[in-house]
C-alpha atoms as a PDB file:
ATOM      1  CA  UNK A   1       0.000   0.000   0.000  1.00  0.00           C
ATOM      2  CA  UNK A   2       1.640   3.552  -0.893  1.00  0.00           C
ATOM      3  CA  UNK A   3       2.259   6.135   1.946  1.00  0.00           C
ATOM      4  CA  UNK A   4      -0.998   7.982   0.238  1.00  0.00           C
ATOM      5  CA  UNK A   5      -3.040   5.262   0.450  1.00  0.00           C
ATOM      6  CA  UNK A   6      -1.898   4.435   3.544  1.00  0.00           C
ATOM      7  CA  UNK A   7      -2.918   7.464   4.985  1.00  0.00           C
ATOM      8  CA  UNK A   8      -6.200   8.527   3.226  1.00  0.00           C
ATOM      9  CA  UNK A   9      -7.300   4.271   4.927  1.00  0.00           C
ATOM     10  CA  UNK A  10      -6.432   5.797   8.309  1.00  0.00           C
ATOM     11  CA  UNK A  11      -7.694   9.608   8.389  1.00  0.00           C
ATOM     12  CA  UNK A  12     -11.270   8.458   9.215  1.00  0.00           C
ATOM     13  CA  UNK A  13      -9.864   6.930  12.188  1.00  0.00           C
ATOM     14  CA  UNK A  14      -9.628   9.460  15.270  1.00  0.00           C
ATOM     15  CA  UNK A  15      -7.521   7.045  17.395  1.00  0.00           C
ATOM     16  CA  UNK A  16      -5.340   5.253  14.680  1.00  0.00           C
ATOM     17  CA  UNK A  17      -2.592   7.179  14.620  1.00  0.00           C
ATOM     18  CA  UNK A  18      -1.911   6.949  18.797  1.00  0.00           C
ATOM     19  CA  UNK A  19      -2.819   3.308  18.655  1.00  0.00           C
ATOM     20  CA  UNK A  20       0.686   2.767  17.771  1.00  0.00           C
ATOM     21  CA  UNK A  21       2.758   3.594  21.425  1.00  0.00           C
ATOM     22  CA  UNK A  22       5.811   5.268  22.533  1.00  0.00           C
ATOM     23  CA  UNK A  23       8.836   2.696  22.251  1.00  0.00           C
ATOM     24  CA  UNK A  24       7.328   1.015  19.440  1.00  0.00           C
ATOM     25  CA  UNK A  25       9.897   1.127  16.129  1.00  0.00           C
ATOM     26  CA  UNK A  26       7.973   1.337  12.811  1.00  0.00           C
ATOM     27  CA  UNK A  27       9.374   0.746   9.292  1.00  0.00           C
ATOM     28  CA  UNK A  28      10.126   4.171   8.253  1.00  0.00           C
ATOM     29  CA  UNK A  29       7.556   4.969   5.766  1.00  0.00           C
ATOM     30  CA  UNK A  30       4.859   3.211   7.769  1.00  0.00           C
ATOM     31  CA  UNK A  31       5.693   5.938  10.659  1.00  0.00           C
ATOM     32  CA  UNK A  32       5.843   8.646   8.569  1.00  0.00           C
ATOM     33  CA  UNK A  33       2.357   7.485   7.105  1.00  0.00           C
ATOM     34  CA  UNK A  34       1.368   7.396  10.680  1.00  0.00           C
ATOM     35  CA  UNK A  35       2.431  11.086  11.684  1.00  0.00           C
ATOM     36  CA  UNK A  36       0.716  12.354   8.595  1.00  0.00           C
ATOM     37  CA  UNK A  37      -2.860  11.067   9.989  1.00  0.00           C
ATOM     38  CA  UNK A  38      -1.660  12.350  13.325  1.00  0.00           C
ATOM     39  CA  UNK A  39      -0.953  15.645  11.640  1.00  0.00           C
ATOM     40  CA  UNK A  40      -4.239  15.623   9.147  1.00  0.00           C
ATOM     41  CA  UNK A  41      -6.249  15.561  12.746  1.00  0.00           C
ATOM     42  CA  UNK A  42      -4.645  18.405  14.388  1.00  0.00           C
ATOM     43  CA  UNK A  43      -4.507  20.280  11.706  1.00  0.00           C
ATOM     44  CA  UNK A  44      -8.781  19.881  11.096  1.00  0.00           C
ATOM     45  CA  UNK A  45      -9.654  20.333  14.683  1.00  0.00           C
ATOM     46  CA  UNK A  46      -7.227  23.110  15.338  1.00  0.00           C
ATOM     47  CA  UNK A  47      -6.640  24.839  12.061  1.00  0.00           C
ATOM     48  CA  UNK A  48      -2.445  25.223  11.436  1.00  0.00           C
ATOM     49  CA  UNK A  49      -1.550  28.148  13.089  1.00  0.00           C
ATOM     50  CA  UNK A  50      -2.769  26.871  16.397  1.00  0.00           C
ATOM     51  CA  UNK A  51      -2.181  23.256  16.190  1.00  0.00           C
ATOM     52  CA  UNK A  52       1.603  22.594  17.901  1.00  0.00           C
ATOM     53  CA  UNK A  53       4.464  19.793  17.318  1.00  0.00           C
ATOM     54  CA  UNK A  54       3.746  18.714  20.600  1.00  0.00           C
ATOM     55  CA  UNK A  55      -0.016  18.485  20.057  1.00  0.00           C
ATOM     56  CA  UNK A  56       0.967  16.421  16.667  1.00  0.00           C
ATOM     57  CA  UNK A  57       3.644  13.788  18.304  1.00  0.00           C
ATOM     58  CA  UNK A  58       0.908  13.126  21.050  1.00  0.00           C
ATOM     59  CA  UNK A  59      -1.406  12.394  19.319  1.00  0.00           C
ATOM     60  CA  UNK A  60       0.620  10.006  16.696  1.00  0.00           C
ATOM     61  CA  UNK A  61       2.086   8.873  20.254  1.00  0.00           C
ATOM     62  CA  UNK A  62       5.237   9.508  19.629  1.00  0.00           C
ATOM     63  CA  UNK A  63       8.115  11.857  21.083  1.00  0.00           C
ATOM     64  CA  UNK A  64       9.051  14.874  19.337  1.00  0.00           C
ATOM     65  CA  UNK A  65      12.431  14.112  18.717  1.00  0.00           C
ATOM     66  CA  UNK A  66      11.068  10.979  16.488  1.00  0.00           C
ATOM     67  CA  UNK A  67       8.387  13.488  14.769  1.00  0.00           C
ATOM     68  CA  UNK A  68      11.344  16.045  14.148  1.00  0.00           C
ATOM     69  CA  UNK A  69      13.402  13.123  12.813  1.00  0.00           C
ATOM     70  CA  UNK A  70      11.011  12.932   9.567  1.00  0.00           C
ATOM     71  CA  UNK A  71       9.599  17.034   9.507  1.00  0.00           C
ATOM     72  CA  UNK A  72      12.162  19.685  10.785  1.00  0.00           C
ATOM     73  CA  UNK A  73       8.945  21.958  11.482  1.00  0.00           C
ATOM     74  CA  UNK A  74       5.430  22.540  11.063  1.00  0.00           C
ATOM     75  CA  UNK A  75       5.183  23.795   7.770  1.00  0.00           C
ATOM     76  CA  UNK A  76       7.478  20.763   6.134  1.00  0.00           C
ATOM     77  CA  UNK A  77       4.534  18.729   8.051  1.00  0.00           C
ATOM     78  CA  UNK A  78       1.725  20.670   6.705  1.00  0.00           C
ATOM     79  CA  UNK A  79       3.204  20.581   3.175  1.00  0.00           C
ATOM     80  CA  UNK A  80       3.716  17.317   3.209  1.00  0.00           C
ATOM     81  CA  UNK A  81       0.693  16.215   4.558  1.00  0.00           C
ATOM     82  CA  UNK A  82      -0.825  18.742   1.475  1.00  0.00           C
ATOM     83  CA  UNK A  83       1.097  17.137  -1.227  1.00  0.00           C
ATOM     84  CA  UNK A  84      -0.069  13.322  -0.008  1.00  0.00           C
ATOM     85  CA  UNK A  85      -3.542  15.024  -0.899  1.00  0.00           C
ATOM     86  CA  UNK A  86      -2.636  16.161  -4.180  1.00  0.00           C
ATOM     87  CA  UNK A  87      -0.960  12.879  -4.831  1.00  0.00           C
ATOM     88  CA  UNK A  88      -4.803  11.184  -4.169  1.00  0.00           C
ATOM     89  CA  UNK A  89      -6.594  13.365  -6.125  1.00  0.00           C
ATOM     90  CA  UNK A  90      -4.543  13.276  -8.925  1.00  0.00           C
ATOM     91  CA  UNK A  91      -3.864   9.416  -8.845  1.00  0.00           C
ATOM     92  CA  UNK A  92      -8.218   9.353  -8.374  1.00  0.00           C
ATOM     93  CA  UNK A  93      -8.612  11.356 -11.708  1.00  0.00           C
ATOM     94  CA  UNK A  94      -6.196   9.240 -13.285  1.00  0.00           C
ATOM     95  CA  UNK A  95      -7.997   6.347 -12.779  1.00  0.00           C
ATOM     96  CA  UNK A  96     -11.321   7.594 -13.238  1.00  0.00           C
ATOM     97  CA  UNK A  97     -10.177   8.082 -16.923  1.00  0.00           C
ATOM     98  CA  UNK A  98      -7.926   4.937 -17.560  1.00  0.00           C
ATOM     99  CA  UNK A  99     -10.701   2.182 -15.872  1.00  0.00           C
ATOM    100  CA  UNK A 100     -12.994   2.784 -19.147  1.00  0.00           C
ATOM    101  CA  UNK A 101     -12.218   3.487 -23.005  1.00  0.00           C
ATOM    102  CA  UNK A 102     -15.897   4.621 -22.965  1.00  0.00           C
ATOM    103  CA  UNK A 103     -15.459   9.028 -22.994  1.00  0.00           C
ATOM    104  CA  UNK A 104     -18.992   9.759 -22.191  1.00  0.00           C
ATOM    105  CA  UNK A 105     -18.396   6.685 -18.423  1.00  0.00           C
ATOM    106  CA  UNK A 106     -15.164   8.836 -18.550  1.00  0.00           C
ATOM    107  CA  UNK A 107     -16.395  11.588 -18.098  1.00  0.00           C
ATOM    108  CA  UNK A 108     -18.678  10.679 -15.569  1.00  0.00           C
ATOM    109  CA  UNK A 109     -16.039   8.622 -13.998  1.00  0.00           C
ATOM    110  CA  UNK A 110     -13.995  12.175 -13.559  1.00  0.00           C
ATOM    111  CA  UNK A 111     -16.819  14.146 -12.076  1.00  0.00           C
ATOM    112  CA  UNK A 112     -16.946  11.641  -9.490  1.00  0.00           C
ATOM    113  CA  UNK A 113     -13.464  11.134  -8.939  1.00  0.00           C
ATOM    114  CA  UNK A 114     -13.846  15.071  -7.797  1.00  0.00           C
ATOM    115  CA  UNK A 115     -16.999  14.368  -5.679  1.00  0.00           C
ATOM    116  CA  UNK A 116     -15.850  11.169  -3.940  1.00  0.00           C
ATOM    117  CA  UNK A 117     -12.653  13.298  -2.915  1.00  0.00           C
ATOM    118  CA  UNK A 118     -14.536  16.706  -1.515  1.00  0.00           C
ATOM    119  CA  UNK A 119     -17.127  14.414   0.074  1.00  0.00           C
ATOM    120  CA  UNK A 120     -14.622  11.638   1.259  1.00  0.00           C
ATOM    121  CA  UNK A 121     -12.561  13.720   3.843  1.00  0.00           C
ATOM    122  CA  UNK A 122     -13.429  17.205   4.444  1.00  0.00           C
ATOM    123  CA  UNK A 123     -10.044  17.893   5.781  1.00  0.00           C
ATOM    124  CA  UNK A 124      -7.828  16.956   2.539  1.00  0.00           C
ATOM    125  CA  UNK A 125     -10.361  18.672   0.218  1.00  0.00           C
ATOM    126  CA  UNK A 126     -10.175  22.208   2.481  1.00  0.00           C
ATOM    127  CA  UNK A 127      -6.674  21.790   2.675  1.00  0.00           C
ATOM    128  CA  UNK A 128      -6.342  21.418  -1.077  1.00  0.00           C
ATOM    129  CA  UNK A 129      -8.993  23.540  -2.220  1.00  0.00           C
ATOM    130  CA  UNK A 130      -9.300  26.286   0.910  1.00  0.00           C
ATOM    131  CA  UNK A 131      -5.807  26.644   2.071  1.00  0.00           C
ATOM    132  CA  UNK A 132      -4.972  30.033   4.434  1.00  0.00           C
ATOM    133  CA  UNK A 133      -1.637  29.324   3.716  1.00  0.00           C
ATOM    134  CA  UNK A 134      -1.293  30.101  -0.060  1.00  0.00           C
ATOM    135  CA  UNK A 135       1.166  33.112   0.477  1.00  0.00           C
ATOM    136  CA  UNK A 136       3.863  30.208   1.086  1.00  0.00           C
ATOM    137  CA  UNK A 137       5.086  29.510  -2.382  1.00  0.00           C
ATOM    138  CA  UNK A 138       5.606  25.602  -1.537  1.00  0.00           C
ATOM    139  CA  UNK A 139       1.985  25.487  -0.376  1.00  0.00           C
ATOM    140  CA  UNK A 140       0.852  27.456  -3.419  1.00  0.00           C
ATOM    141  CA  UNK A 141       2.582  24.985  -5.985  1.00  0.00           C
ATOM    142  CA  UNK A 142       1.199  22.140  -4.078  1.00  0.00           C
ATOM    143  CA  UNK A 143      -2.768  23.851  -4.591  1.00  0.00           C
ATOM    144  CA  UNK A 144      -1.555  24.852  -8.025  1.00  0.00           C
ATOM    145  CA  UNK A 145      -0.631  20.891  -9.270  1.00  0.00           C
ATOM    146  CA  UNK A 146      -3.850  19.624  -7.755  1.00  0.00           C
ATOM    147  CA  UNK A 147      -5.215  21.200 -10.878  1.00  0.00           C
ATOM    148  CA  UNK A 148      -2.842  21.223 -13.202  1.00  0.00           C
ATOM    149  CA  UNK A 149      -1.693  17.329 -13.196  1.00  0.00           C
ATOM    150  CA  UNK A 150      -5.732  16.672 -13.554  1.00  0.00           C
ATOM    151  CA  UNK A 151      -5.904  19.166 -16.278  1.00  0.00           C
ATOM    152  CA  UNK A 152      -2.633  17.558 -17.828  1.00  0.00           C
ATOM    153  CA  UNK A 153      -4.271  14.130 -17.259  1.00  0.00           C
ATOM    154  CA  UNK A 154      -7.691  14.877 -19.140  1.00  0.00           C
ATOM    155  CA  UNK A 155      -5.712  16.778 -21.533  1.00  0.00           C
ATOM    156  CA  UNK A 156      -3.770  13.817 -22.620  1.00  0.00           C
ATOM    157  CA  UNK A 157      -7.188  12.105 -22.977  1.00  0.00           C
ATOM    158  CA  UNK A 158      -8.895  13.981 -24.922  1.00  0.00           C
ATOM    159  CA  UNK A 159      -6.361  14.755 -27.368  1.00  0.00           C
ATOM    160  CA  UNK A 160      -5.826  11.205 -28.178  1.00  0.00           C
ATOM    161  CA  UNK A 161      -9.553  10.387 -28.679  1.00  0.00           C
ATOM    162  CA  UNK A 162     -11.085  13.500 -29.710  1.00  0.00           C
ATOM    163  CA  UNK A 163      -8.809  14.559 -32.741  1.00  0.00           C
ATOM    164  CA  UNK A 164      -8.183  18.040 -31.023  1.00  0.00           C
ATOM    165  CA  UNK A 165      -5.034  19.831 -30.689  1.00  0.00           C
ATOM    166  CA  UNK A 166      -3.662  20.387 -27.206  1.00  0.00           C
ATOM    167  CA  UNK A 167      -4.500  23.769 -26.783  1.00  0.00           C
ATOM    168  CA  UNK A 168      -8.292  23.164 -27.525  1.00  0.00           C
ATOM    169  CA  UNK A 169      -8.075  19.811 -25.164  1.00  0.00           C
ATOM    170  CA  UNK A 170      -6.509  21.814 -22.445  1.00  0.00           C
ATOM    171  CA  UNK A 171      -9.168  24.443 -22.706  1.00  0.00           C
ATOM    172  CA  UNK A 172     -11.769  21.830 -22.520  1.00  0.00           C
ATOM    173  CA  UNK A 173      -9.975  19.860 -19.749  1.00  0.00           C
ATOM    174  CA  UNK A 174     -10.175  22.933 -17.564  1.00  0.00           C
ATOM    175  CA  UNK A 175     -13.315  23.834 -17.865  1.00  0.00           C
ATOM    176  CA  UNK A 176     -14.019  19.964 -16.526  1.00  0.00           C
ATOM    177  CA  UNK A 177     -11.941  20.210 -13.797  1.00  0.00           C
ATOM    178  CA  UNK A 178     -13.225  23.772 -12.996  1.00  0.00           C
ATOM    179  CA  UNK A 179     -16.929  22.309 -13.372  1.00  0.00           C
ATOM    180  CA  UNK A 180     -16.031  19.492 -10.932  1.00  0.00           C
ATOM    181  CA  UNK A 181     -14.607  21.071  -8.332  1.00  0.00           C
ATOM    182  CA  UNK A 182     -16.914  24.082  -8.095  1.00  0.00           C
ATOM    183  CA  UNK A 183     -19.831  22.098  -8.679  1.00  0.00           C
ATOM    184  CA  UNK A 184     -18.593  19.269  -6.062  1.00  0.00           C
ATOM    185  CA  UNK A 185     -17.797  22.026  -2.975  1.00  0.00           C
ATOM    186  CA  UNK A 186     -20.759  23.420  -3.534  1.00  0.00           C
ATOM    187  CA  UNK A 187     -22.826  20.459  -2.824  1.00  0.00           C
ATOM    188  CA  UNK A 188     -21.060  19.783  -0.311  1.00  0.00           C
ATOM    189  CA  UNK A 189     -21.181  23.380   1.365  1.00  0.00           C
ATOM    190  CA  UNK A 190     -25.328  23.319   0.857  1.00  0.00           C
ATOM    191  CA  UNK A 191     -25.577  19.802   2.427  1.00  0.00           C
ATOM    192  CA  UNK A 192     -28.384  19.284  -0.513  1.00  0.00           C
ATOM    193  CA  UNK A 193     -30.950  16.713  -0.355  1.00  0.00           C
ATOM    194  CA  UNK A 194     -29.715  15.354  -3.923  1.00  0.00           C
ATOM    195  CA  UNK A 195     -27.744  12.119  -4.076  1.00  0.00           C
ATOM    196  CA  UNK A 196     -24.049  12.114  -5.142  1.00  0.00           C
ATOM    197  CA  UNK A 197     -24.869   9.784  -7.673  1.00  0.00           C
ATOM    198  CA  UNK A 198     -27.318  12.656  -8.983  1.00  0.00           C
ATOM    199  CA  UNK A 199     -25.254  15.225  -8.705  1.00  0.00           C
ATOM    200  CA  UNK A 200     -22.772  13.785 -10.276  1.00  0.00           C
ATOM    201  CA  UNK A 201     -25.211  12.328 -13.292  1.00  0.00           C
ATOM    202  CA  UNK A 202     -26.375  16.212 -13.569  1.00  0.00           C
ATOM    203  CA  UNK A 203     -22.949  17.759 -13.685  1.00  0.00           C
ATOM    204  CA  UNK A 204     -21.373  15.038 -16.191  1.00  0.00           C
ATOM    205  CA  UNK A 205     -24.287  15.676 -18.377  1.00  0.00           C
ATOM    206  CA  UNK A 206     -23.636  18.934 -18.592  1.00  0.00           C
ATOM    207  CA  UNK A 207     -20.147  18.504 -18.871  1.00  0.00           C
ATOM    208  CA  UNK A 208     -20.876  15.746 -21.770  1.00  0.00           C
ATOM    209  CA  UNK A 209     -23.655  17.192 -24.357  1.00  0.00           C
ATOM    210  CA  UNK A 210     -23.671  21.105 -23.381  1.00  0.00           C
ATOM    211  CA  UNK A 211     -27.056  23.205 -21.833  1.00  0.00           C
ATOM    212  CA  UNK A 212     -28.352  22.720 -25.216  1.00  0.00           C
ATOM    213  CA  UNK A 213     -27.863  19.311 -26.039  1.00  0.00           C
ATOM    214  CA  UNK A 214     -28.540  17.385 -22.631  1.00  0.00           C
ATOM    215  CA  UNK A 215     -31.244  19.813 -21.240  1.00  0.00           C
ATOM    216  CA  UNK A 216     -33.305  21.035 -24.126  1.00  0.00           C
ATOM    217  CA  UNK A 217     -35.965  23.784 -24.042  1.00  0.00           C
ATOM    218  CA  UNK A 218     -39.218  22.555 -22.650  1.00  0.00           C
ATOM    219  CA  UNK A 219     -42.963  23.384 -24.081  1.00  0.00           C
ATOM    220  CA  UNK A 220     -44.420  25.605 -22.198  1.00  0.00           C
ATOM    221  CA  UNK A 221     -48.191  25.117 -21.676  1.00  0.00           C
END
């Protein structure tokens, strides 16, 4: 299992991370997966400028020396913990589009991908998508590739099956990826009645035949 994996399987378990007690000696990556959920926690319930180290290597239960041993500070933390977000979202889009050689299930398959992430842990998607620490240019390019490398991904796509040149592709793969996320936070945000599976049927339709095409003008009486 990858250190992103590995992480995303434990977030949505508040006492993972400190099941795992002081003395114990961990493979490296497996305890660096480990303080990473530690981190994702204190960093949701406390926001990053007031969550501490020493909150962090508690609640991984761990000393800090060990948690300084893999992050020389916060922000290293923070970043990385941002980038193992990117790194899921990206790798989710990716697959989306490769699981099918059907463009209109791909399409739909890359709305969701989008969906399933915002509505699958609300602390990865804010801290991709809502950062307050975009003035640091590390965090910035981290936001900045969660887009891009899905953009570059649908891109690639839709040049190969479509016929169109890469600049038209890339125009259409951002408006998808724009479409998705605003469309996916914002369902989120208004806690709506609809399903995901209908909100994301609505928004791929849209994405797939136009306004015109897959919701035509209705009679009136």
């Amino acid at each position: 299992m990858t250190e992103t994996a590995r992480l995303h399987s434990q977030g949505g378990e508040s006492a993972g991370p400190a099941q795992v007690g002081r003395g114990v000696r961990l493979p490296r990556l497996e305890r660096r997966a480990q303080l990473l959920a530690a981190a994702q926690q204190v960093f949701a319930a406390n926001g990053y400028h007031a969550a501490a180290m020493d909150d962090i290597a508690e609640q991984a239960g761990v000393s800090k020396p060990v948690l300084y041993q893999h992050f020389p500070g916060k922000l290293d933390l923070y970043i990385a913990l941002l980038e193992s977000h990117v790194d899921h979202l990206v790798s989710r889009v990716q697959d989306a589009l490769s699981s099918t050689t059907d463009n209109k299930q791909r399409v739909q398959n890359a709305v969701g991908a989008f969906f399933d992430f915002v509505n699958g842990d609300v602390g990865a998607f804010r801290m991709v998508f809502e950062s307050d620490l975009r003035g640091e240019p590390a965090v910035q390019a981290a936001v900045d590739r969660a887009t891009s490398a899905s953009v570059d991904a649908i891109t690639e796509t839709i040049t190969a099956d479509a016929g169109l040149d890469e600049e038209k592709a890339r125009l259409l793969a951002v408006g998808l990826v724009g479409m998705s996320q605003v469309s996916a936070r914002f369902w989120l945000a208004h806690h709506s009645s609809m399903s995901r599976e209908e909100a994301v049927a609505l928004t791929s339709t849209l994405a797939w035949r136009g306004i015109g095409g897959g919701f035509p003008l209705q009679q009136q009486g």
